[in-house]
C-alpha atoms as a PDB file:
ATOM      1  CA  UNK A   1      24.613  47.018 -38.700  1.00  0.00           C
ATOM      2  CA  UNK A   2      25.408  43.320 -37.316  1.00  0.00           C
ATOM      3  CA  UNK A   3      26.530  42.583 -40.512  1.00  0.00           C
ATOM      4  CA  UNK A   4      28.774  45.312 -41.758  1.00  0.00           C
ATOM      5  CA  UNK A   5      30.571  44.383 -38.341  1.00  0.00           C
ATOM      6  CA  UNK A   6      30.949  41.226 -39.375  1.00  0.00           C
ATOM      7  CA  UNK A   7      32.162  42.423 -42.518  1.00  0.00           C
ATOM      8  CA  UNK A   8      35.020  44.578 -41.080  1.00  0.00           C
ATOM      9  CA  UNK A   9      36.615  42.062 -39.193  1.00  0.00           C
ATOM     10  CA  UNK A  10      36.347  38.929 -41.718  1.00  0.00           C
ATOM     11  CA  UNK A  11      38.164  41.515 -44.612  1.00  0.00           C
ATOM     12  CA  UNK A  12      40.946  39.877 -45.849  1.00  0.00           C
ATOM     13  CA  UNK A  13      44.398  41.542 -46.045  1.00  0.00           C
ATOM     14  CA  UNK A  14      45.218  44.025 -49.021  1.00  0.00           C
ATOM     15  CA  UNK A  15      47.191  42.517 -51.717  1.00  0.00           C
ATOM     16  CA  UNK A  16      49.788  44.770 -50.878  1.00  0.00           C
ATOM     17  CA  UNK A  17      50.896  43.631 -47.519  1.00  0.00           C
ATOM     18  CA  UNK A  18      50.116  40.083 -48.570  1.00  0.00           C
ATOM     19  CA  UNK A  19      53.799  39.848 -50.274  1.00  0.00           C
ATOM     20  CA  UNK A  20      55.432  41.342 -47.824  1.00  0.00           C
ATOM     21  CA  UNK A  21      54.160  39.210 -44.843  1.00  0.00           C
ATOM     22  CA  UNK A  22      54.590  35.674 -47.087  1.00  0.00           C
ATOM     23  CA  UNK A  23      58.433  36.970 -47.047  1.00  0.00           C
ATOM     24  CA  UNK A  24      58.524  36.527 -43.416  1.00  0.00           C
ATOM     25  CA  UNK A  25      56.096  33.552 -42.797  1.00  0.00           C
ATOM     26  CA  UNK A  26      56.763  30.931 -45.779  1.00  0.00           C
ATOM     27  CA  UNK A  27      59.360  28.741 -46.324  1.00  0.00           C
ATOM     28  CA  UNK A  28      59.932  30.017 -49.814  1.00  0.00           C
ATOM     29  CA  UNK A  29      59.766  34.084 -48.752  1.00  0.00           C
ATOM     30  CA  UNK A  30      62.464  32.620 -46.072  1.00  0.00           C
ATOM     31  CA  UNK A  31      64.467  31.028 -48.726  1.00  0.00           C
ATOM     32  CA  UNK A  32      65.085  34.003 -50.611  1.00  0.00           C
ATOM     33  CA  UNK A  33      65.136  36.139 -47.844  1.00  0.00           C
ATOM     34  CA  UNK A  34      68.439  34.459 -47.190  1.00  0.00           C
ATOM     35  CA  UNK A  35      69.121  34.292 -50.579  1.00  0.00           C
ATOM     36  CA  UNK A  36      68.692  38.263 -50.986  1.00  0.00           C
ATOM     37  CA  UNK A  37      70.995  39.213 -47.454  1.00  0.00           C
ATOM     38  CA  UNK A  38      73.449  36.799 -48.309  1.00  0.00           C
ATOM     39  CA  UNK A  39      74.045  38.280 -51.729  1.00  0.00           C
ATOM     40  CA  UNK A  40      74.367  41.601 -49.406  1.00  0.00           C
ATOM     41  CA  UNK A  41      76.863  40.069 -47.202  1.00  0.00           C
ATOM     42  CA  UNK A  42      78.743  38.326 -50.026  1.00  0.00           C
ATOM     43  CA  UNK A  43      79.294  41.614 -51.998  1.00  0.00           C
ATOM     44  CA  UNK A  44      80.438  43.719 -49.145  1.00  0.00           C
ATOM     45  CA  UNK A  45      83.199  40.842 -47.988  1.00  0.00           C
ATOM     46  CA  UNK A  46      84.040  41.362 -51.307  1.00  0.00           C
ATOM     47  CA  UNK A  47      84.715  45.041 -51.423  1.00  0.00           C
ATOM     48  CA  UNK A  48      86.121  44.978 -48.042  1.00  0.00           C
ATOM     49  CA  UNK A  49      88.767  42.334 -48.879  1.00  0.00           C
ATOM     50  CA  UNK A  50      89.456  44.581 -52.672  1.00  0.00           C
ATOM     51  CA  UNK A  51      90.297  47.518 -49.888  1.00  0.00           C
ATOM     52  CA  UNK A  52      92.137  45.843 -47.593  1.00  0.00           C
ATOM     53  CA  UNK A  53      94.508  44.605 -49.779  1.00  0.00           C
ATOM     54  CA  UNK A  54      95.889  48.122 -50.942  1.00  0.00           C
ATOM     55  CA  UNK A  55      97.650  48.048 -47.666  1.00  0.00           C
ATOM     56  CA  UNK A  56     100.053  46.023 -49.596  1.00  0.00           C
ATOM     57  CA  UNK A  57     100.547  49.500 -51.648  1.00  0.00           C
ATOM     58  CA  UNK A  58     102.693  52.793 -50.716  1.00  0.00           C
ATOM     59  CA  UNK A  59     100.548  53.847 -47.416  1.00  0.00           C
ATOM     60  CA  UNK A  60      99.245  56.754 -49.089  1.00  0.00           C
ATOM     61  CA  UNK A  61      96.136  54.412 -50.608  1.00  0.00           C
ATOM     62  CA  UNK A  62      94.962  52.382 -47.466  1.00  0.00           C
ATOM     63  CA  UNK A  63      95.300  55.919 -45.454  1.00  0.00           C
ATOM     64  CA  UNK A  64      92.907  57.825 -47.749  1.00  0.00           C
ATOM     65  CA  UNK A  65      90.904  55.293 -48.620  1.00  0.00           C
ATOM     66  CA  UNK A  66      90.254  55.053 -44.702  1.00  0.00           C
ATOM     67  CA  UNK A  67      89.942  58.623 -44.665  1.00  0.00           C
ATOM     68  CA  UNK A  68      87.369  58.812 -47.389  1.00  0.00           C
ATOM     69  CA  UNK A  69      85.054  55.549 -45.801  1.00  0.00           C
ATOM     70  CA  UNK A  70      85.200  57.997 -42.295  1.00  0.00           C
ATOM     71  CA  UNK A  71      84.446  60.885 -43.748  1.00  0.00           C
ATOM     72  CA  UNK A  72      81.203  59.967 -46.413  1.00  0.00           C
ATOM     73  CA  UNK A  73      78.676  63.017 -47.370  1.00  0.00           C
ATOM     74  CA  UNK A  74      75.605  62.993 -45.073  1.00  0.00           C
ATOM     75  CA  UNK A  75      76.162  60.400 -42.435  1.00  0.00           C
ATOM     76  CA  UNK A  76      76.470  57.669 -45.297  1.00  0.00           C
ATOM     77  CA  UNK A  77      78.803  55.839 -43.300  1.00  0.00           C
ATOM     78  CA  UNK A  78      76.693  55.046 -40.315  1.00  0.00           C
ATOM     79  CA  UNK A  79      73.792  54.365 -43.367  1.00  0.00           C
ATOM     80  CA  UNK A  80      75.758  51.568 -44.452  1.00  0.00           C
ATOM     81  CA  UNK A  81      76.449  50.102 -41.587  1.00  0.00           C
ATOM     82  CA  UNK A  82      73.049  50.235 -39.879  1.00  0.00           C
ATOM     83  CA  UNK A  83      72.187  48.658 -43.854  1.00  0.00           C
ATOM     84  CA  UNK A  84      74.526  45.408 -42.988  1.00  0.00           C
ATOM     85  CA  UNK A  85      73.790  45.221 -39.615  1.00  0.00           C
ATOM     86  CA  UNK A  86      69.997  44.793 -40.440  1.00  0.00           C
ATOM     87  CA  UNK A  87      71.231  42.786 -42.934  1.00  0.00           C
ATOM     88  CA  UNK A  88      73.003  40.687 -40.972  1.00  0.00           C
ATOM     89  CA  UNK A  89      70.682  40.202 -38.396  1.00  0.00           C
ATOM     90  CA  UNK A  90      67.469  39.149 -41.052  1.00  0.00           C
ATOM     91  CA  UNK A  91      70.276  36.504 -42.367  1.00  0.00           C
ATOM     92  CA  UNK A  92      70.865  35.018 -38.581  1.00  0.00           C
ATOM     93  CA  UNK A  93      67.399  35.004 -37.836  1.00  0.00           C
ATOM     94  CA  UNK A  94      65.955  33.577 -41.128  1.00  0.00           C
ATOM     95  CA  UNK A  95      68.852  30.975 -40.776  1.00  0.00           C
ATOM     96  CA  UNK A  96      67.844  29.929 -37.260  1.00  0.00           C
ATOM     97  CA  UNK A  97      64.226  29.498 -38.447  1.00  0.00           C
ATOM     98  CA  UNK A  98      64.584  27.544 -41.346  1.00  0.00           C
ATOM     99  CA  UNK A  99      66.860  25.637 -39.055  1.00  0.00           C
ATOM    100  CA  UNK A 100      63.968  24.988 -36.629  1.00  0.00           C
ATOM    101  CA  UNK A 101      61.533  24.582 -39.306  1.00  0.00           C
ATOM    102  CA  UNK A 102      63.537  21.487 -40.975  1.00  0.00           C
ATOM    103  CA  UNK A 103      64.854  19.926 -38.042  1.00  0.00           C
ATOM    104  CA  UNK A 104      60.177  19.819 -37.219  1.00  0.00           C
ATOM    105  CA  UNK A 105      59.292  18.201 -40.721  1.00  0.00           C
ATOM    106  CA  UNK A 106      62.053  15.589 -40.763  1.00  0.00           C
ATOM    107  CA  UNK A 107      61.546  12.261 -39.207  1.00  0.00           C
ATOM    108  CA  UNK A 108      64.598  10.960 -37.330  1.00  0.00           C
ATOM    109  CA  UNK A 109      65.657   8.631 -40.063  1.00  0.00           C
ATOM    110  CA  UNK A 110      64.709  10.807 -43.081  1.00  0.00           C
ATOM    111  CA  UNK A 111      67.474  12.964 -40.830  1.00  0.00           C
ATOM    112  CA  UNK A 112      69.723  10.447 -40.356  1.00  0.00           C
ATOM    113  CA  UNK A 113      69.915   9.336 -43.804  1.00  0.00           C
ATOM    114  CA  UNK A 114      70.335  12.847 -45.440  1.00  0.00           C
ATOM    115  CA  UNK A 115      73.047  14.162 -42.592  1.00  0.00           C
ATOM    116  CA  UNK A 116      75.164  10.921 -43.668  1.00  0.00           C
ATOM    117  CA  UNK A 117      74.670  12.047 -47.068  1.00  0.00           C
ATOM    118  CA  UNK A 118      75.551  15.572 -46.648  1.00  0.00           C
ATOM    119  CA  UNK A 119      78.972  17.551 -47.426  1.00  0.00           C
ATOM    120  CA  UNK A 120      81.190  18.849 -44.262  1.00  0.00           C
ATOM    121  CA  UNK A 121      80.421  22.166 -45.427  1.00  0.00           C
ATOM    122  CA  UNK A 122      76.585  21.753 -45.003  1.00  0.00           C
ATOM    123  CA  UNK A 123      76.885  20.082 -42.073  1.00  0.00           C
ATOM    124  CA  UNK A 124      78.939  22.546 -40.320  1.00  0.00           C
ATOM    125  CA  UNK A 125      76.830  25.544 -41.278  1.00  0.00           C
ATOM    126  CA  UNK A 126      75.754  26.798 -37.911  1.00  0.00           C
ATOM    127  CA  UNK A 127      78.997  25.790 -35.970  1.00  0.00           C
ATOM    128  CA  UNK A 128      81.150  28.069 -38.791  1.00  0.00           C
ATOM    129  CA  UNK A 129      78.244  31.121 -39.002  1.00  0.00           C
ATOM    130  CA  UNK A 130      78.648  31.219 -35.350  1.00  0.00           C
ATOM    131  CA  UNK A 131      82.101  31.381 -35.103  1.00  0.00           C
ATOM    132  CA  UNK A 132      82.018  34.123 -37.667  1.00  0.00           C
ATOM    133  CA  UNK A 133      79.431  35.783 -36.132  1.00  0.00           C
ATOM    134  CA  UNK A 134      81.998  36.182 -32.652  1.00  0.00           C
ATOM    135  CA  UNK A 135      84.973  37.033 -35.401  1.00  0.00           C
ATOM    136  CA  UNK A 136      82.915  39.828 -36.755  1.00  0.00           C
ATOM    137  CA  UNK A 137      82.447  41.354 -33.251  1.00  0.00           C
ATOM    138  CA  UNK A 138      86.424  41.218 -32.320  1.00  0.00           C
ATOM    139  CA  UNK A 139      87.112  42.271 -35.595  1.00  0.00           C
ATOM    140  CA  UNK A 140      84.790  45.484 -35.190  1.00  0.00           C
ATOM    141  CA  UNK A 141      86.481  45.916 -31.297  1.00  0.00           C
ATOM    142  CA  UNK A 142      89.796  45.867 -32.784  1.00  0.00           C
ATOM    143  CA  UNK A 143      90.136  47.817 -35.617  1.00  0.00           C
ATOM    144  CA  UNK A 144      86.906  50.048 -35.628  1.00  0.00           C
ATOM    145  CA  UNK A 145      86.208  50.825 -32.105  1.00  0.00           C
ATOM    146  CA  UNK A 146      89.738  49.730 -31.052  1.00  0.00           C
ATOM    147  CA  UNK A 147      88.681  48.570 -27.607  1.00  0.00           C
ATOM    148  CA  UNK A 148      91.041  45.432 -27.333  1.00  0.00           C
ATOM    149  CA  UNK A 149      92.981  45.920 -24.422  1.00  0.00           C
ATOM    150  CA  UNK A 150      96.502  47.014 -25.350  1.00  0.00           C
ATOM    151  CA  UNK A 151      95.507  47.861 -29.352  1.00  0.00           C
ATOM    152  CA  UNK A 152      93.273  51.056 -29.023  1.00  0.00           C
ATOM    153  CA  UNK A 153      95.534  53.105 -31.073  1.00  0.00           C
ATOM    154  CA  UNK A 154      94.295  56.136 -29.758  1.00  0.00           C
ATOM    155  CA  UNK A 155      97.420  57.373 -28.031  1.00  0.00           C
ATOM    156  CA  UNK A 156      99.951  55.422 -29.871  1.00  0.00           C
ATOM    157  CA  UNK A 157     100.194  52.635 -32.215  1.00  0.00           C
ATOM    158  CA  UNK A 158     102.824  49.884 -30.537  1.00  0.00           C
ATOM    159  CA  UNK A 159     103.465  46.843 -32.566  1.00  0.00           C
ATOM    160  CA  UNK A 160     104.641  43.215 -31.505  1.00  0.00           C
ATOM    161  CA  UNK A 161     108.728  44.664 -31.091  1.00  0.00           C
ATOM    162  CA  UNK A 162     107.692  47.194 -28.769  1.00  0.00           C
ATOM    163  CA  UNK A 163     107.996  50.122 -31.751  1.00  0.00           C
ATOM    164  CA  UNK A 164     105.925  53.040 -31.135  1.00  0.00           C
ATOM    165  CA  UNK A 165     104.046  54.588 -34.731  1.00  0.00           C
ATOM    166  CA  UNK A 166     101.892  57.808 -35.091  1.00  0.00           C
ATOM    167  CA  UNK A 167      98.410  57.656 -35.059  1.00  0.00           C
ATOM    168  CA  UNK A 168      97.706  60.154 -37.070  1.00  0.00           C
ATOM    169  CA  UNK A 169     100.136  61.174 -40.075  1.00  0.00           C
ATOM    170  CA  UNK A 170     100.545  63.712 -42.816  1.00  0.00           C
ATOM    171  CA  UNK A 171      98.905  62.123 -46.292  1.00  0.00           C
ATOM    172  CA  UNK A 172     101.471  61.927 -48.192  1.00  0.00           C
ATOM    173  CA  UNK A 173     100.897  60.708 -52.018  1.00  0.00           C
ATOM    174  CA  UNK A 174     103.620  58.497 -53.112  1.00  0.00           C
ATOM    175  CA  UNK A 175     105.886  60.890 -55.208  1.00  0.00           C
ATOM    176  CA  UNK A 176     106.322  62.741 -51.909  1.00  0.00           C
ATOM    177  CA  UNK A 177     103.567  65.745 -52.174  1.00  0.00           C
ATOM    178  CA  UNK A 178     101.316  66.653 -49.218  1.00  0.00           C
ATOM    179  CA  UNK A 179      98.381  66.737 -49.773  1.00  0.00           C
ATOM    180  CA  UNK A 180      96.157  70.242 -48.510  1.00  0.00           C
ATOM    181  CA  UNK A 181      92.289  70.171 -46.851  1.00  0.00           C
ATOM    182  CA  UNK A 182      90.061  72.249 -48.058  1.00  0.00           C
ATOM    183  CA  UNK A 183      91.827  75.017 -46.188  1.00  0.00           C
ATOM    184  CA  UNK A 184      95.252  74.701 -47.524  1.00  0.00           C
ATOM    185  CA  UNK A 185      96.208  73.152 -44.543  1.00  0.00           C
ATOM    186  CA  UNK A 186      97.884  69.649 -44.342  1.00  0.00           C
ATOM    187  CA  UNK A 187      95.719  66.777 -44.261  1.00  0.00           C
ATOM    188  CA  UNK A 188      95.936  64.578 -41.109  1.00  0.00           C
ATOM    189  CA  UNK A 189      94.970  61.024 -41.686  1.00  0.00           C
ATOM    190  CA  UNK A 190      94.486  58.315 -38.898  1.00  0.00           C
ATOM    191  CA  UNK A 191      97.126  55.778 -39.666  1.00  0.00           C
ATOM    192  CA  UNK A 192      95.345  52.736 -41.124  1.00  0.00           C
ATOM    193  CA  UNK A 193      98.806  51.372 -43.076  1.00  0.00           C
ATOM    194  CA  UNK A 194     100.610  50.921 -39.445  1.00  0.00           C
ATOM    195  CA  UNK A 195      97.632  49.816 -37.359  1.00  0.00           C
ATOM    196  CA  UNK A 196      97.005  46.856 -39.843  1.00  0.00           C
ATOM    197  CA  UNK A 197     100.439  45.910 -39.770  1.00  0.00           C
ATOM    198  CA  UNK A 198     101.201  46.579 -35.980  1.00  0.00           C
ATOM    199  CA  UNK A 199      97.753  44.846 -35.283  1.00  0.00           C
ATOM    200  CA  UNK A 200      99.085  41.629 -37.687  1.00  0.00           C
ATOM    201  CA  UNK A 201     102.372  41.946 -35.898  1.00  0.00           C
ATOM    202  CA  UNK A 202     100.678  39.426 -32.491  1.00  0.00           C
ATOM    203  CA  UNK A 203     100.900  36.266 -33.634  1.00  0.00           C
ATOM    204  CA  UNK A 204      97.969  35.227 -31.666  1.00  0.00           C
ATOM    205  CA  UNK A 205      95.913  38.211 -33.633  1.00  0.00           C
ATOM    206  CA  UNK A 206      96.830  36.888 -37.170  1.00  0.00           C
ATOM    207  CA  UNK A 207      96.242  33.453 -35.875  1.00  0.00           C
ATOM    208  CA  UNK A 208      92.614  34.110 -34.998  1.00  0.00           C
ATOM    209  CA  UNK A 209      92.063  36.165 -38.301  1.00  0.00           C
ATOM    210  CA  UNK A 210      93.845  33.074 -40.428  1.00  0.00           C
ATOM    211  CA  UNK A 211      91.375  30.397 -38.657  1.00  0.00           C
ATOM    212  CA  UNK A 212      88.401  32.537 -39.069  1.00  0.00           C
ATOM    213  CA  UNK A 213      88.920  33.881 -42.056  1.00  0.00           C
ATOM    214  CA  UNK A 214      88.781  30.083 -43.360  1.00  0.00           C
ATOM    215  CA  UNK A 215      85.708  29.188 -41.562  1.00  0.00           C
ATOM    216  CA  UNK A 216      84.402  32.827 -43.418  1.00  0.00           C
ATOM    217  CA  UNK A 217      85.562  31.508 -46.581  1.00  0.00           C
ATOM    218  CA  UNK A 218      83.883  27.757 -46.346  1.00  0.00           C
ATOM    219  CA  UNK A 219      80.471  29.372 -44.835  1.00  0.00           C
ATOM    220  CA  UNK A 220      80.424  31.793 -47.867  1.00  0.00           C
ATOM    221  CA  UNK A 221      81.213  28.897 -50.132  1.00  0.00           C
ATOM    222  CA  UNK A 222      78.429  27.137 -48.906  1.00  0.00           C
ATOM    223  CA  UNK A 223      76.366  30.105 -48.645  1.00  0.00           C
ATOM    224  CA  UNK A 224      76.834  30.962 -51.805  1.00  0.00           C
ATOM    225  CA  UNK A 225      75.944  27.869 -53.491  1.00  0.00           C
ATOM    226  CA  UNK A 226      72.906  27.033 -51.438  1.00  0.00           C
ATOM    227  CA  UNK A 227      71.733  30.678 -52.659  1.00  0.00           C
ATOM    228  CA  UNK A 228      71.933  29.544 -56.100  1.00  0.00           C
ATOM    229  CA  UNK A 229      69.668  26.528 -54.983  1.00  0.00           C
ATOM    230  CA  UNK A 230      66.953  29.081 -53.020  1.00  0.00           C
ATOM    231  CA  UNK A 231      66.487  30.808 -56.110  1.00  0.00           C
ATOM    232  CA  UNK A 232      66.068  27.514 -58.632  1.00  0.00           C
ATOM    233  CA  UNK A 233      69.493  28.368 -60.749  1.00  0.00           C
ATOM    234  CA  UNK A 234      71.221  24.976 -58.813  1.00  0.00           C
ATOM    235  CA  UNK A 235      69.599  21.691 -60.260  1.00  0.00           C
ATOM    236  CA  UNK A 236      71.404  18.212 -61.244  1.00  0.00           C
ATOM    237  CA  UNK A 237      72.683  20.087 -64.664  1.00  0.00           C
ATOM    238  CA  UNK A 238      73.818  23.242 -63.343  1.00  0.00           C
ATOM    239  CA  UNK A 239      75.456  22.141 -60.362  1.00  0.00           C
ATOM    240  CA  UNK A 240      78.646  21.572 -61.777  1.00  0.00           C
ATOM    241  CA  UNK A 241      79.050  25.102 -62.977  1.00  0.00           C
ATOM    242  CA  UNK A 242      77.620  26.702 -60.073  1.00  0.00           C
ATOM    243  CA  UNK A 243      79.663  24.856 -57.874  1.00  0.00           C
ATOM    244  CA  UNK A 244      82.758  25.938 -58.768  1.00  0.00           C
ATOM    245  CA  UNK A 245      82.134  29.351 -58.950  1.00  0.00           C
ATOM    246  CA  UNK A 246      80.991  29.411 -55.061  1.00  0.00           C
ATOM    247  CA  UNK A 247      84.302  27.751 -54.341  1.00  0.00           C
ATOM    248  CA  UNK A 248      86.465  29.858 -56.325  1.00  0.00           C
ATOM    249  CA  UNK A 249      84.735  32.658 -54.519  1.00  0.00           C
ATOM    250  CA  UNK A 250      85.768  31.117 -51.084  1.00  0.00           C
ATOM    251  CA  UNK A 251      89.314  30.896 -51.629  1.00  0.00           C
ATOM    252  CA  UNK A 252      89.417  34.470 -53.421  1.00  0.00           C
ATOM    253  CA  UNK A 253      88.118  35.716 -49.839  1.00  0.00           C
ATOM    254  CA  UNK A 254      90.458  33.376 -48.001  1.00  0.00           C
ATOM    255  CA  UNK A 255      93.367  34.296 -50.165  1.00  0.00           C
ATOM    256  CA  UNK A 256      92.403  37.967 -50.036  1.00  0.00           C
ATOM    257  CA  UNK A 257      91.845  38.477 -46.058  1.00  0.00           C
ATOM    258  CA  UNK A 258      94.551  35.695 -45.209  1.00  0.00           C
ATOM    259  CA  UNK A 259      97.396  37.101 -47.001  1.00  0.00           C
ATOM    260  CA  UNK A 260      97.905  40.284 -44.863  1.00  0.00           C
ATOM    261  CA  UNK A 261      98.356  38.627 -41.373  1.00  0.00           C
ATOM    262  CA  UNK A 262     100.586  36.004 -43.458  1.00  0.00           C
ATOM    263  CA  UNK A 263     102.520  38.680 -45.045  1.00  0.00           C
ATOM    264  CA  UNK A 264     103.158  40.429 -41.604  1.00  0.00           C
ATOM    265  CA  UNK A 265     104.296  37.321 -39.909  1.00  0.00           C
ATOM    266  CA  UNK A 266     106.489  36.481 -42.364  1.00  0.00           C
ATOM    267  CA  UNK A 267     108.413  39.675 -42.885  1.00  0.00           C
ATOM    268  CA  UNK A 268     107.323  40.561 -46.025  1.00  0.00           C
ATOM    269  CA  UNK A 269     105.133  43.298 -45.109  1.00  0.00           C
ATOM    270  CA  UNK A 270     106.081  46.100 -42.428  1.00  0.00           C
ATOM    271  CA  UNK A 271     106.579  49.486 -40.914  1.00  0.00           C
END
């Protein structure tokens, strides 16, 4: 009996969960951990910048694609975002331990010497992720729960002149036909064409989503090649393909996101 206790408590974990807790307690599960969420993250700016962008088309496209994002079959909406905001949270947490972890197993001039050798980027990792971690939560106060104070858009949509738009408008395609619900009745839209460009109209607004947007862009740069390096395609050969790639994809973002505030400020894109 003594030793079938003995037994039970000395049994050593099932293969099974043995992969899935080396994810979350070595270096290497870590590493590819954040290699995995960042590829997440880096897809979805993506997309998000490909539908931004068609606010530089007739209204009719940024509306409905708005509409259609709101109104996803069964709750897939608030799927995806619970998805990135696990997402996001694994990638800040993994990121703050590996943090920890390296700062432990580095003597203070093995540290010294590799900081000196580093790139800005690198070496401004955690200053720009936590800068865009803060963008991310204005960004989700001002145009998804519109709680900034004086840009709710709930009532009325006001821009920088004082002009007062709709919030909600017929969708109208761009030949001029209205389009019907499922009822036959006209389709009211919340009006995501004027509360981009009223929103951009603030100076201050499209100043803070220029800067950040940058700092967005360098981080996913960065990001993007060090994921390359977690998962052994970045070595001394490779490097200067896989380099470029990562930085072309940080000024497709920056170009992307940047060019709407730009736009407004400039004229070249209103109401």
């Amino acid at each position: 009996m003594g030793f079938l206790i003995i037994q039970k408590h000395t049994r050593k974990p099932t293969r099974f969960m043995n992969p899935i807790i080396a994810i979350f307690t070595s270096s290497l599960g870590k590493k590819y951990l954040m290699a995995i969420t960042g590829v997440i993250l880096s897809l979805f700016v993506l997309g998000h910048m490909l539908g931004n962008l068609q606010v530089f088309l007739d209204p009719y496209y940024i509306n409905a694609y708005a509409y259609k994002l709101q109104h996803l079959p069964y709750g897939l909406l608030w799927v995806i975002r619970f998805v990135l905001l696990i997402t996001l949270i694994i990638h800040v947490w993994v990121s703050v331990v590996l943090t920890i972890e390296n700062r432990k197993a580095r003597p203070e001039d093995y540290r010294h010497k590799s900081t000196a050798a580093a790139t800005l980027a690198s070496r401004t990792m955690r200053v720009t992720g936590v800068v865009v971690f803060l963008f991310i939560l204005f960004h989700l106060a001002h145009f998804t729960i519109r709680n900034v104070p004086g840009h709710e858009y709930n009532a009325v949509i006001v821009d920088a002149s004082g002009a007062e738009h709709d919030v909600h408008v017929v969708l109208t395609t761009p030949d001029g036909k209205t389009v019907k619900d499922a009822y036959g009745n006209d389709k009211e839209v919340h009006n995501a064409h004027a509360m981009m460009i009223a929103g951009f109209s603030y100076w201050w607004i499209s100043a803070i989503y220029i800067v950040a947007t940058a700092l967005l862009s360098r981080h996913l740069a960065h990001g993007v090649s060090s994921m390359f390096q977690s998962v052994g395609l970045r070595n001394s050969g490779s490097r200067k393909y896989l380099d470029p790639i990562a930085n072309v994809y940080g000024i497709v973002v920056f170009a992307g996101f940047a060019a709407i505030p730009a736009a407004v400020l400039l004229g070249l894109l209103t109401l």
